[in-house]
C-alpha atoms as a PDB file:
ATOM      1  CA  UNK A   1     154.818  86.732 102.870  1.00  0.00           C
ATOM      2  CA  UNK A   2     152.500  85.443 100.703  1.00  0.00           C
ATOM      3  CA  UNK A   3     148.712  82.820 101.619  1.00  0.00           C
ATOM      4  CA  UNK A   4     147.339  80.560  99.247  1.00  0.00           C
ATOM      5  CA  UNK A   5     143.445  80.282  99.195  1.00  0.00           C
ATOM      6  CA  UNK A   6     142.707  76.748  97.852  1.00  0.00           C
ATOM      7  CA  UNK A   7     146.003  75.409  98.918  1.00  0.00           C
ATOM      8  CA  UNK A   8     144.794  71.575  99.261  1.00  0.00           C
ATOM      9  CA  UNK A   9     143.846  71.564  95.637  1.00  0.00           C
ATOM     10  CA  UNK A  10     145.280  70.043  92.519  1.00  0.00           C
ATOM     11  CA  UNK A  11     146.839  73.797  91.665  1.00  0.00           C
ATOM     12  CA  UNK A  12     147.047  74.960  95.568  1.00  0.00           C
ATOM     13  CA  UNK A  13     149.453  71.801  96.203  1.00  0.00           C
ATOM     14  CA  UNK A  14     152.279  72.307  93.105  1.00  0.00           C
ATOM     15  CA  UNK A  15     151.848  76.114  93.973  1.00  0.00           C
ATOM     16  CA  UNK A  16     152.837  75.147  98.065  1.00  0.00           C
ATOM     17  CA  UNK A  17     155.690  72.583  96.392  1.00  0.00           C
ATOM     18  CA  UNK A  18     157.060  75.600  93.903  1.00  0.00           C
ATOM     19  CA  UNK A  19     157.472  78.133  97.435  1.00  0.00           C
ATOM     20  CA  UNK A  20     158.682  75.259  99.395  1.00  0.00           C
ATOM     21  CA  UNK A  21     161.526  74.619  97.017  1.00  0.00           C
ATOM     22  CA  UNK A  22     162.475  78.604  96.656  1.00  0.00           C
ATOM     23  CA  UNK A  23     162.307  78.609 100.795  1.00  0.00           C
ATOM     24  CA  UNK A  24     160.079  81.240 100.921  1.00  0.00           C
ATOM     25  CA  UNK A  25     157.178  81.996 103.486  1.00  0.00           C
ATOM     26  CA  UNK A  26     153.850  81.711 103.095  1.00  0.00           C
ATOM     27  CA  UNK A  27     150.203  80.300 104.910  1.00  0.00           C
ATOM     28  CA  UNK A  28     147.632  77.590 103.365  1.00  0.00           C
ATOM     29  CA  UNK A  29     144.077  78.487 103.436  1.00  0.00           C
ATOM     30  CA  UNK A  30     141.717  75.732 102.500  1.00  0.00           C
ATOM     31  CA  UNK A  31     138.957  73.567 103.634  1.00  0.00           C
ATOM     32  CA  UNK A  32     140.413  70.322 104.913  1.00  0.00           C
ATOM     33  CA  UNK A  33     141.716  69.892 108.253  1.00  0.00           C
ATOM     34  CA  UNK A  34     144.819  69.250 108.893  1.00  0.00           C
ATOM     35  CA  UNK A  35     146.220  70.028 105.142  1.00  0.00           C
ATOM     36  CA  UNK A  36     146.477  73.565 106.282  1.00  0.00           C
ATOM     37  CA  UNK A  37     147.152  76.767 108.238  1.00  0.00           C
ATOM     38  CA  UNK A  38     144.404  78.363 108.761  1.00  0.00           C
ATOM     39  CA  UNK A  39     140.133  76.604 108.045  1.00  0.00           C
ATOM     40  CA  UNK A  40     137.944  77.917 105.821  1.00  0.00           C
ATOM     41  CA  UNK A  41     134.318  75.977 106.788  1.00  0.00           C
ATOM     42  CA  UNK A  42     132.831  78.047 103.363  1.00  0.00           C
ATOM     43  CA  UNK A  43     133.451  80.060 100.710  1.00  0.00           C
ATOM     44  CA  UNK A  44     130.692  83.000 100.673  1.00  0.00           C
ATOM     45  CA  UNK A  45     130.060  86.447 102.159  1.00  0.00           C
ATOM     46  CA  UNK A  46     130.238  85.942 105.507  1.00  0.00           C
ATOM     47  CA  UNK A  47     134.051  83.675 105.157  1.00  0.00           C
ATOM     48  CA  UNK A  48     136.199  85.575 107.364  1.00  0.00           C
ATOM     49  CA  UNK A  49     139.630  86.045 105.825  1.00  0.00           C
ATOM     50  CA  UNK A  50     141.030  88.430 108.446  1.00  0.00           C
ATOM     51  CA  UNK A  51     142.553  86.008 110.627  1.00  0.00           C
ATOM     52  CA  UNK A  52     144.441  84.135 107.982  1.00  0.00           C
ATOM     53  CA  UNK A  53     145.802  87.706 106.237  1.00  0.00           C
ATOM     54  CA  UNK A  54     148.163  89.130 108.989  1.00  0.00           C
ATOM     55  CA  UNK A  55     151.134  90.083 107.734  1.00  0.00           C
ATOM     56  CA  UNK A  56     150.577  88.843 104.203  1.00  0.00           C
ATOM     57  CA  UNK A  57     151.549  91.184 101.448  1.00  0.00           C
ATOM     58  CA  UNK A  58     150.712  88.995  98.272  1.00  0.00           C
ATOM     59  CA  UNK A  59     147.354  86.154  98.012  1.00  0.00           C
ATOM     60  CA  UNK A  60     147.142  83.915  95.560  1.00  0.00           C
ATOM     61  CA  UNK A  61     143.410  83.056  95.118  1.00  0.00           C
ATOM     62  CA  UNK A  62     142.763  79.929  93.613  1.00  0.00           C
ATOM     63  CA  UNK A  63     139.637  78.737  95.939  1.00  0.00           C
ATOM     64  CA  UNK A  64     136.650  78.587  94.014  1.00  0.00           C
ATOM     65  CA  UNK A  65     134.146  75.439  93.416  1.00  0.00           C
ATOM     66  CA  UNK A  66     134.258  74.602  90.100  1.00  0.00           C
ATOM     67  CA  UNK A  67     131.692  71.734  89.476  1.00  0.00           C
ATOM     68  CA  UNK A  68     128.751  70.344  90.813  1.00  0.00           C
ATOM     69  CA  UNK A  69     127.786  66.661  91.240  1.00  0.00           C
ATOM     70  CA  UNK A  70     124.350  67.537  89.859  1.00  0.00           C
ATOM     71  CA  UNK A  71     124.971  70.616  87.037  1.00  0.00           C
ATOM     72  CA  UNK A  72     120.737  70.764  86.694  1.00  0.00           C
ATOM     73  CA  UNK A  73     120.009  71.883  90.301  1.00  0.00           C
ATOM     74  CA  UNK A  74     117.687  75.117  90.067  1.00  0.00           C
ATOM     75  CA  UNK A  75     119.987  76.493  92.851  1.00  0.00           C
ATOM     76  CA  UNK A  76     123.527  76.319  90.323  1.00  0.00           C
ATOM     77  CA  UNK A  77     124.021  79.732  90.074  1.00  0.00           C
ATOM     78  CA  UNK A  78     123.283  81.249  93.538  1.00  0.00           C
ATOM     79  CA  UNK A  79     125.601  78.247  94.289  1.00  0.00           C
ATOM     80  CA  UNK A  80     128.307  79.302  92.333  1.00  0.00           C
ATOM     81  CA  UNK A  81     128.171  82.704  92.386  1.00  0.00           C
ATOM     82  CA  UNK A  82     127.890  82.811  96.651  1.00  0.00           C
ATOM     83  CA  UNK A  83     131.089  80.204  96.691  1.00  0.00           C
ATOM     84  CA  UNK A  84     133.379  82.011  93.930  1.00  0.00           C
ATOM     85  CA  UNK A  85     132.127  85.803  93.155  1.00  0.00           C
ATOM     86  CA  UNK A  86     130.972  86.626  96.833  1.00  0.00           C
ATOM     87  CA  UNK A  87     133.270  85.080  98.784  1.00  0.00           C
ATOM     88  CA  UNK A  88     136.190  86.958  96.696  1.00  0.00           C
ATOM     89  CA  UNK A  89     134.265  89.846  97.203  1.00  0.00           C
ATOM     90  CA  UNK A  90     134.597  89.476 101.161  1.00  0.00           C
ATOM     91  CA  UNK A  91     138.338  88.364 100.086  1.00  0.00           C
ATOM     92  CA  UNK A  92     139.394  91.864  98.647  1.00  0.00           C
ATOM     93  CA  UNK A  93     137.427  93.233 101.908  1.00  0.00           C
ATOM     94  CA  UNK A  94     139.043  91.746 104.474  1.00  0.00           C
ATOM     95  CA  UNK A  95     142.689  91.849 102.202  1.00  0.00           C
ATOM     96  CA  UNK A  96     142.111  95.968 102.422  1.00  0.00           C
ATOM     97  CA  UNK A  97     141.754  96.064 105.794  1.00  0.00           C
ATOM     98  CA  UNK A  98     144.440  93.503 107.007  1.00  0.00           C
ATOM     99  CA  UNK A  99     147.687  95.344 104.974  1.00  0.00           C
ATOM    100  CA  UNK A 100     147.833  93.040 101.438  1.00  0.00           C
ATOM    101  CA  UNK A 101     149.032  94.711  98.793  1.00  0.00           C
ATOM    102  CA  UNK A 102     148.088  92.210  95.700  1.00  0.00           C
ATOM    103  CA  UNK A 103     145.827  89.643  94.626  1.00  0.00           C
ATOM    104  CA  UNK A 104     146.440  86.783  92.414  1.00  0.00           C
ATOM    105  CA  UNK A 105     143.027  85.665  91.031  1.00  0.00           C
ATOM    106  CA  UNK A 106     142.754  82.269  88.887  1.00  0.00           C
ATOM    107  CA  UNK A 107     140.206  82.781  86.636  1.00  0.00           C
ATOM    108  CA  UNK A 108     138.976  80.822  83.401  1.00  0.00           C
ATOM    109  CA  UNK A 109     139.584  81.049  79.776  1.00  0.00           C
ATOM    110  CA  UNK A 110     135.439  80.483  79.933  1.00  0.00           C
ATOM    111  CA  UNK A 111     134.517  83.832  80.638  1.00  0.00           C
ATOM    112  CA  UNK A 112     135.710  84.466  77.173  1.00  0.00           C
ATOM    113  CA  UNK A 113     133.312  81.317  75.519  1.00  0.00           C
ATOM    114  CA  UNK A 114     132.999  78.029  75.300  1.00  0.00           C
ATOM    115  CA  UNK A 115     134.333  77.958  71.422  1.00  0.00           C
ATOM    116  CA  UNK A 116     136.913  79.441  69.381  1.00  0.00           C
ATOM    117  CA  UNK A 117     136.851  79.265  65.095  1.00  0.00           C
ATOM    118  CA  UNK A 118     139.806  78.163  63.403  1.00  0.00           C
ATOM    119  CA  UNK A 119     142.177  81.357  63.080  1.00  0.00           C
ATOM    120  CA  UNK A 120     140.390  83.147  65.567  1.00  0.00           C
ATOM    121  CA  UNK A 121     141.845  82.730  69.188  1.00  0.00           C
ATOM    122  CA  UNK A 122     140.451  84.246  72.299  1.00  0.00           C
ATOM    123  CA  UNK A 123     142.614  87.590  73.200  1.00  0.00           C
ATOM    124  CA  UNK A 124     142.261  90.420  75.307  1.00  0.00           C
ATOM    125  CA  UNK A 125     140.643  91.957  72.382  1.00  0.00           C
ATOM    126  CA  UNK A 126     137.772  89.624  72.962  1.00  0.00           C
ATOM    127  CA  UNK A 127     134.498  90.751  75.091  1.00  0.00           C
ATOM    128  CA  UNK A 128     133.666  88.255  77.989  1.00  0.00           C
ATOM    129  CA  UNK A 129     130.911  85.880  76.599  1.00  0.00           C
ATOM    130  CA  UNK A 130     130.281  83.361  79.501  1.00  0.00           C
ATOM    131  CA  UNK A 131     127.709  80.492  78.773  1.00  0.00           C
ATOM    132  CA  UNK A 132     127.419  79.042  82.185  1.00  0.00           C
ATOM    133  CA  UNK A 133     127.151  79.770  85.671  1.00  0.00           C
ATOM    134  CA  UNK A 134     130.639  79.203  86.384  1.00  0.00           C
ATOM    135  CA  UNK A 135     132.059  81.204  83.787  1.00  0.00           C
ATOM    136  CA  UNK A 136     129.463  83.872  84.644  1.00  0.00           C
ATOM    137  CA  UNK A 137     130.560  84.121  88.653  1.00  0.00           C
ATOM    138  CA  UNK A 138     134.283  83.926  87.768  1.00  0.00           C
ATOM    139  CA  UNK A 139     133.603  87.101  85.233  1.00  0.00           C
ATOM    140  CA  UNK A 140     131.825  89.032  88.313  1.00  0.00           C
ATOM    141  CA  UNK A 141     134.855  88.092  90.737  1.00  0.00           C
ATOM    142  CA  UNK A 142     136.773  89.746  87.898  1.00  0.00           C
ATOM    143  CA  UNK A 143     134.824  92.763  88.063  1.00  0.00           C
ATOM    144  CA  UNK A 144     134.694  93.068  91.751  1.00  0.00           C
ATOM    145  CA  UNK A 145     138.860  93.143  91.712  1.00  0.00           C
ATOM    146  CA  UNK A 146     138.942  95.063  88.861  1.00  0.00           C
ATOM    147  CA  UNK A 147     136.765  97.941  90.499  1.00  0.00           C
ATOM    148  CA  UNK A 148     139.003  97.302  94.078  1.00  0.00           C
ATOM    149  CA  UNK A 149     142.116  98.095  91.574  1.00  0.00           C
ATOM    150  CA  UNK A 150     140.083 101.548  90.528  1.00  0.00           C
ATOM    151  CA  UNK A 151     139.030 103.000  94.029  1.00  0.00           C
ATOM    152  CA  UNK A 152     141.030 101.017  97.090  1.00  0.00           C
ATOM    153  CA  UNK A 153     144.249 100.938  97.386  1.00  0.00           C
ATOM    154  CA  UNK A 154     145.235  97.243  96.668  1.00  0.00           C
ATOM    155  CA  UNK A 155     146.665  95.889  93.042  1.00  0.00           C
ATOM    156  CA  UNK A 156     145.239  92.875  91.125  1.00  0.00           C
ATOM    157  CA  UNK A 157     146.035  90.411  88.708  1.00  0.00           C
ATOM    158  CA  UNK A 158     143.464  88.128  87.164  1.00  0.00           C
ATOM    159  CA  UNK A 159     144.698  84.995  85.148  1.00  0.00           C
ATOM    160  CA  UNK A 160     142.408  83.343  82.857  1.00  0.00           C
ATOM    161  CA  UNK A 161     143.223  79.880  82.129  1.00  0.00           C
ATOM    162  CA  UNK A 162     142.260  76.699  79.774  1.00  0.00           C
ATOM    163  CA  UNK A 163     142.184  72.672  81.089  1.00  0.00           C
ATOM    164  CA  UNK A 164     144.975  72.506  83.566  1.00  0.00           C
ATOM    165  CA  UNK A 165     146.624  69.122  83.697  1.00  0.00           C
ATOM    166  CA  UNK A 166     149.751  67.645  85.628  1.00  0.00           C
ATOM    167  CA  UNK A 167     150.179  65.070  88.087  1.00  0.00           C
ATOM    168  CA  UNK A 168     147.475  64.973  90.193  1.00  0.00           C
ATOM    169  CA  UNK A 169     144.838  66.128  87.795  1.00  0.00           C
ATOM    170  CA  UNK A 170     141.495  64.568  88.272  1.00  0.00           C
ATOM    171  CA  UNK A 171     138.019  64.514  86.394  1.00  0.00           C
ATOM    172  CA  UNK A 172     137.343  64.131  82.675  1.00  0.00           C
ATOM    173  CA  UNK A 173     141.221  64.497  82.037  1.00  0.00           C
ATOM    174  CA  UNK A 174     142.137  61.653  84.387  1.00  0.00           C
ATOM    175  CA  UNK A 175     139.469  59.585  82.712  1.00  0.00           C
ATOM    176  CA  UNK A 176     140.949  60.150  79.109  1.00  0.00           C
ATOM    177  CA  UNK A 177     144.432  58.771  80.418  1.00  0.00           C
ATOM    178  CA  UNK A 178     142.532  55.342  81.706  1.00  0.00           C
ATOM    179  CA  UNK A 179     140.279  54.963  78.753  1.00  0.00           C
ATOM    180  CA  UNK A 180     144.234  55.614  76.657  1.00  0.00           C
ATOM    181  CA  UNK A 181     145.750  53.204  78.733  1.00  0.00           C
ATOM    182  CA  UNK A 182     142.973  50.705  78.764  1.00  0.00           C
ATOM    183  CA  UNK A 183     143.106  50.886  75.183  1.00  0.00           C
ATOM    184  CA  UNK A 184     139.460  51.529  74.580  1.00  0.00           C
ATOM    185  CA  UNK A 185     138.845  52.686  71.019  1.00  0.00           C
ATOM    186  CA  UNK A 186     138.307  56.285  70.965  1.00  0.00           C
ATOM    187  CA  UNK A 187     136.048  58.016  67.638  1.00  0.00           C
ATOM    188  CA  UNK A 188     138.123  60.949  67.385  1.00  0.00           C
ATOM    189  CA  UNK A 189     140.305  60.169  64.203  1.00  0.00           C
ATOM    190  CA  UNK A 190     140.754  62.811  61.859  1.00  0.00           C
ATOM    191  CA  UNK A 191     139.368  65.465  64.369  1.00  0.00           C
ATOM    192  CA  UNK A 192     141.428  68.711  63.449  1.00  0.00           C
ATOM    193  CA  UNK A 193     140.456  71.277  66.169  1.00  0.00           C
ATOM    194  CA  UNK A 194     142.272  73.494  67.919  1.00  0.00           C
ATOM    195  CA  UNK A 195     142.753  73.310  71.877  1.00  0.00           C
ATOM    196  CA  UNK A 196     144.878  75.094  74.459  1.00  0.00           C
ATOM    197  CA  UNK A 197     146.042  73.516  77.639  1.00  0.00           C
ATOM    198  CA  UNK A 198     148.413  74.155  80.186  1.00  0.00           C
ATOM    199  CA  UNK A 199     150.559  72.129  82.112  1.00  0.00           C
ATOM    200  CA  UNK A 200     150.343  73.186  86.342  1.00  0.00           C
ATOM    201  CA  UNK A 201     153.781  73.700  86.251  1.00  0.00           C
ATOM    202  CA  UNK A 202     154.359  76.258  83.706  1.00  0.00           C
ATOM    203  CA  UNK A 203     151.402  78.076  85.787  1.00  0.00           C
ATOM    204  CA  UNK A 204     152.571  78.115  89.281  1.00  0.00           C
ATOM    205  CA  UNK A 205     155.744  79.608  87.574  1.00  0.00           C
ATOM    206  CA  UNK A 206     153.454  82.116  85.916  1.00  0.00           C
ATOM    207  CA  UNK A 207     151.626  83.065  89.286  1.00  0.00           C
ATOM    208  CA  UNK A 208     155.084  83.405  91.025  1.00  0.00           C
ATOM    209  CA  UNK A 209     156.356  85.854  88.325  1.00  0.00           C
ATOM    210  CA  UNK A 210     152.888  88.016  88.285  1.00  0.00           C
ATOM    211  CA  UNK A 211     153.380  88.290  92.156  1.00  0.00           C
ATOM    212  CA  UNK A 212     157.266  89.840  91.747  1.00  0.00           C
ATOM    213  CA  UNK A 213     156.723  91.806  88.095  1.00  0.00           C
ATOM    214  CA  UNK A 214     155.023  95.489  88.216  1.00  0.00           C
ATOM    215  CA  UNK A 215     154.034  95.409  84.678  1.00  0.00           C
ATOM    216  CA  UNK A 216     151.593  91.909  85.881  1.00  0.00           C
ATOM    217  CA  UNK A 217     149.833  94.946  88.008  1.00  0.00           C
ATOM    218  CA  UNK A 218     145.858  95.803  87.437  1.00  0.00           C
ATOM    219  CA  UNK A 219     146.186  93.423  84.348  1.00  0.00           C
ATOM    220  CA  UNK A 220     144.463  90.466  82.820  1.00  0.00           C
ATOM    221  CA  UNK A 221     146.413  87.719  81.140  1.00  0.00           C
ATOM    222  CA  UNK A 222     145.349  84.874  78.755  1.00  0.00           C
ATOM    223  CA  UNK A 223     147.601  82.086  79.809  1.00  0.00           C
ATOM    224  CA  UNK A 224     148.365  78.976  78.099  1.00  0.00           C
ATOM    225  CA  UNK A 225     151.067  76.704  76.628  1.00  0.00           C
ATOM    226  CA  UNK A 226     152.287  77.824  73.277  1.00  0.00           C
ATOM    227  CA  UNK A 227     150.971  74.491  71.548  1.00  0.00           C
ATOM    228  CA  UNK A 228     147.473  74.123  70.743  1.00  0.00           C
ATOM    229  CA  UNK A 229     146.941  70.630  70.142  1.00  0.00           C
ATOM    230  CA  UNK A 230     143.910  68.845  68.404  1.00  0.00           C
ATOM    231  CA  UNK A 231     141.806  65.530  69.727  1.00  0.00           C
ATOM    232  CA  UNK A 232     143.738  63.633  67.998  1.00  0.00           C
ATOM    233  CA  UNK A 233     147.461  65.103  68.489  1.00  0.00           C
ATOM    234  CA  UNK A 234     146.416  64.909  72.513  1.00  0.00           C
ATOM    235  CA  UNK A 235     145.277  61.406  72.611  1.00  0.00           C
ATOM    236  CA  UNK A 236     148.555  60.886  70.860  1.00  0.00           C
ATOM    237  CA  UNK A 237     150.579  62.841  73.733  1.00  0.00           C
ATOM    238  CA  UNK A 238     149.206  60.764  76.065  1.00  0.00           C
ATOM    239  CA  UNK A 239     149.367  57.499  74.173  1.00  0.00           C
ATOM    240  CA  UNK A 240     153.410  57.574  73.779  1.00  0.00           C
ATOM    241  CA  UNK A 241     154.431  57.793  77.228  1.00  0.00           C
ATOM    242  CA  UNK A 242     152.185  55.429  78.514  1.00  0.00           C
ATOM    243  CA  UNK A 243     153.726  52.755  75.759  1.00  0.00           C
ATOM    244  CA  UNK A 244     150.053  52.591  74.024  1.00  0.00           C
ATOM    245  CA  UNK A 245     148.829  52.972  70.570  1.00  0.00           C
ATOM    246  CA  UNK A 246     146.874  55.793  70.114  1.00  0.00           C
ATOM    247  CA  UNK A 247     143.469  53.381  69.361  1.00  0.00           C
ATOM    248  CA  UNK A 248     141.559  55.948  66.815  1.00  0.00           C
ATOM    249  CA  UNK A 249     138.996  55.508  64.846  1.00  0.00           C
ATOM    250  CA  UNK A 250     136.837  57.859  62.638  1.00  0.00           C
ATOM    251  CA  UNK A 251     133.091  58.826  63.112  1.00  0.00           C
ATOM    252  CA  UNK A 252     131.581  61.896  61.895  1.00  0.00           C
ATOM    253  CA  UNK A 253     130.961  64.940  63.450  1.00  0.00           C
ATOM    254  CA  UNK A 254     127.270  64.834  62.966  1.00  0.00           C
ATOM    255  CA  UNK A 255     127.033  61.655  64.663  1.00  0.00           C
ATOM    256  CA  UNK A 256     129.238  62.547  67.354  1.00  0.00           C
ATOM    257  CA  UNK A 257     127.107  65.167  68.116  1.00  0.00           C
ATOM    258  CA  UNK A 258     123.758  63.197  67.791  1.00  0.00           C
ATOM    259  CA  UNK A 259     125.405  61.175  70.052  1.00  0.00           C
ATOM    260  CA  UNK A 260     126.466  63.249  72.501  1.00  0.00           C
ATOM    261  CA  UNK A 261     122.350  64.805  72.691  1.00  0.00           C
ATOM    262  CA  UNK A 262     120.962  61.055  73.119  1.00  0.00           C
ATOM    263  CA  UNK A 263     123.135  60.699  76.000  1.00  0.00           C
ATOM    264  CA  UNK A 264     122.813  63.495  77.370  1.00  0.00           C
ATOM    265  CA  UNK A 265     126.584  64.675  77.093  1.00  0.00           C
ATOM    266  CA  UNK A 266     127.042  66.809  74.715  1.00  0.00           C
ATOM    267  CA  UNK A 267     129.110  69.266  76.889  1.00  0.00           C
ATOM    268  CA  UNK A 268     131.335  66.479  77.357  1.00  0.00           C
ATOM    269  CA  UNK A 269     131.608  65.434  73.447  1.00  0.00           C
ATOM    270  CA  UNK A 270     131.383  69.267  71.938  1.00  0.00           C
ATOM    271  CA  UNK A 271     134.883  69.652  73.737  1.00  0.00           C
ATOM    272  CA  UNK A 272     136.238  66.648  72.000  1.00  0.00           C
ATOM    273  CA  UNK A 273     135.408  68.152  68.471  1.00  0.00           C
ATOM    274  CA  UNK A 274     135.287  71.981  69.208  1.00  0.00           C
ATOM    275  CA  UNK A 275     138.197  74.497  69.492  1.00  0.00           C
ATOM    276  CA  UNK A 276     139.168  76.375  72.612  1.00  0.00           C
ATOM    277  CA  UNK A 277     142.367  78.210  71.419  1.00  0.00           C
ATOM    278  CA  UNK A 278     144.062  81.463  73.415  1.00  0.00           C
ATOM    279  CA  UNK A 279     146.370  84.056  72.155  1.00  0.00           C
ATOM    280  CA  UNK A 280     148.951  83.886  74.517  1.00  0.00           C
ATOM    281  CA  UNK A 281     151.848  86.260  72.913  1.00  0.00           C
ATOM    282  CA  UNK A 282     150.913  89.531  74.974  1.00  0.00           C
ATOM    283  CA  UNK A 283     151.135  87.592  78.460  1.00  0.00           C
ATOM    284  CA  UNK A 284     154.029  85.871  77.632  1.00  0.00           C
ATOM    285  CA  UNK A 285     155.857  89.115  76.030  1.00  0.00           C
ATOM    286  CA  UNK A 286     154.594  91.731  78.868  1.00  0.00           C
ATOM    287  CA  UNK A 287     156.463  89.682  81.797  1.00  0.00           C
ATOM    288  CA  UNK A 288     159.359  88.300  79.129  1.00  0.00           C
ATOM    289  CA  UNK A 289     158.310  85.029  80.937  1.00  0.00           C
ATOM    290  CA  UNK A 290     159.165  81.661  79.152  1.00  0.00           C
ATOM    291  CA  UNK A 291     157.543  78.627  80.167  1.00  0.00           C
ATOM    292  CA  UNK A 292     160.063  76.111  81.913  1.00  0.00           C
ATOM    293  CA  UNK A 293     158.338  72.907  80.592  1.00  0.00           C
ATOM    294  CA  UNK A 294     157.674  71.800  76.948  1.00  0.00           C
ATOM    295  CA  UNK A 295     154.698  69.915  76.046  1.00  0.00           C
ATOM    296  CA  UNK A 296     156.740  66.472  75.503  1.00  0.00           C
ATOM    297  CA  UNK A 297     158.223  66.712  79.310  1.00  0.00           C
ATOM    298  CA  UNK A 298     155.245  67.785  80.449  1.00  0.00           C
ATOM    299  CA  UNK A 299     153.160  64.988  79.357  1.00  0.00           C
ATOM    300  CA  UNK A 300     156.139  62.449  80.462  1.00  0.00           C
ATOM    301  CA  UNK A 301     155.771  63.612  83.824  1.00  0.00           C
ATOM    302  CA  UNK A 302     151.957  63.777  84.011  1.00  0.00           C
ATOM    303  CA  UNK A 303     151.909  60.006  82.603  1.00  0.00           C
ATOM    304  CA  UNK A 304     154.569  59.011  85.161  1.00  0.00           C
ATOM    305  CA  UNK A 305     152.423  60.396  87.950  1.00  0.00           C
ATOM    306  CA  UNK A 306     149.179  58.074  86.613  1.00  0.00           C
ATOM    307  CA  UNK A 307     151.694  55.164  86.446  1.00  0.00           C
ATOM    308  CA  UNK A 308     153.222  55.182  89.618  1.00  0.00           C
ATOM    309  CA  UNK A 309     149.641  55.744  91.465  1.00  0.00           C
ATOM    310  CA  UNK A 310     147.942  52.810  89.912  1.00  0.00           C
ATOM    311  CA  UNK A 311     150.951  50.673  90.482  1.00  0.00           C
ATOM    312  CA  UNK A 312     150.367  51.752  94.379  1.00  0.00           C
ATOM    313  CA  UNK A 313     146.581  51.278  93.724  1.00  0.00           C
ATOM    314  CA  UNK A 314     147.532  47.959  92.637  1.00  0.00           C
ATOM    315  CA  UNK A 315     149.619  46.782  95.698  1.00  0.00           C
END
């Protein structure tokens, strides 16, 4: 029997669709009434679990808050750590005590960085280097189920991962595919950095298979699709199924970057132009796993999605 924490989510939802479809058993935990099994008012020390982990053997944990309406609150990481390292802490706590034998912990491919140089993916080989709050509480939820692994008797498997996108995706990957379909001219032409990303799909397949394997046990995995794409090769992905051009044109780095400091986003713009690339070889070669959706099909049916819901939004 297996719970989902998070289940109303854009992951939470394909990962409910993926155990629907193999008929198997399993409770949503999440925050919105009536979208789930069991009500979770918070996420922090004091969220009781208990009640939603009887008779569960295997949680996939993939509650967490990951952004803030207002990133420059003085309060951003007491916020984030209570929702996302705490409350997992009370997690593995009350997962001890009710019988559950694993944990499933999403994590991010941030707790490694915010940047990768050309040749030089991020790898298990790689010390955690978190820049941010988020990234920071996400590496001490990793910690905390990393020492319940040592000295309780409970297995874990933490899975860091890169931009996530599918149907349903939201926030500044949503916003690409309407400025792409739009056809608003985008100054990323001739931008040759390297980016993973990974299509939901391919990781609710992954999370099932860590869940059933032995050898996913007390490990970490860097998971992404095999592709790394650039800027440009992305916008491109996008632009094909949607029938656009890709509308490119250049501007320099520098300026970009100028830019992106007199507007006060260059968080936003440095991921346009910098790498984020992941070594994924080990995680796919430990569980012999093989991801059941190629980049083309993937994009077709995230681009699909986006179609059919502004043709309803249209109606």
């Amino acid at each position: 029997m297996y719970a989902i924490t998070g289940a109303n989510g854009f992951i939470g939802k394909h990962l409910v669709s993926y155990l629907e479809n193999k008929k198997l058993k399993f409770v949503k935990i999440g925050r919105r009434k009536g979208k789930v099994d069991f009500l979770i008012n918070d996420l922090n020390k004091e969220t009781d679990w208990s009640r939603a982990l009887k008779g569960i053997e295997v949680v996939f944990h993939l509650a967490a808050r990951v952004h803030m309406v207002n990133e420059n609150r003085k309060d951003l990481y007491y916020e984030y750590e209570r929702n996302n390292s705490e409350a997992t802490k009370k997690l593995i706590y009350d997962a001890c005590n009710s019988g559950v034998k694993r944990i499933i912990f999403l994590s991010t491919i941030k707790v490694n960085g915010e940047k990768t140089f050309p040749g030089y993916p991020f790898s298990l080989a790689c010390e955690p280097n978190p820049k941010d709050a988020y990234a920071i509480s996400k590496l001490n939820a990793e910690k905390a189920l990393l020492n319940a692994a040592k000295n309780l008797n409970i297995d874990i498997t933490i899975i860091r991962v890169p931009l996530v996108f599918g149907p349903g995706v939201k926030a500044n990957f949503y916003k690409l595919i309407n400025l792409i379909n739009k056809g608003i001219p985008l100054p990323f032409k001739g931008i040759k950095n390297k980016r993973s990303y990974l299509y939901v799909e391919n990781l609710v397949d992954f999370l099932f298979k860590c869940s059933k394997e032995k050898k996913a046990v007390n490990k970490i995995f860097l998971l992404a699709d095999q592709k790394s794409l650039s800027t440009e090769s992305l916008i491109q992905k996008i632009s094909y199924p949607l029938g656009k051009k890709s509308n490119l044109f250049y501007m320099p780095i520098w300026v970009l970057r100028i830019a992106g400091i007199l507007l006060k986003r260059s968080n936003q713009i440095n991921k346009f132009i910098d790498s984020l690339e992941i070594d994924t070889a080990s995680s796919y070669k430990t569980l012999n796993w093989e991801a059941p959706y190629n980049s083309d099909l993937a994009f077709k049916k995230t681009i699909d999605w986006y179609l059919n819901k502004i043709k309803i939004e249209r109606r």
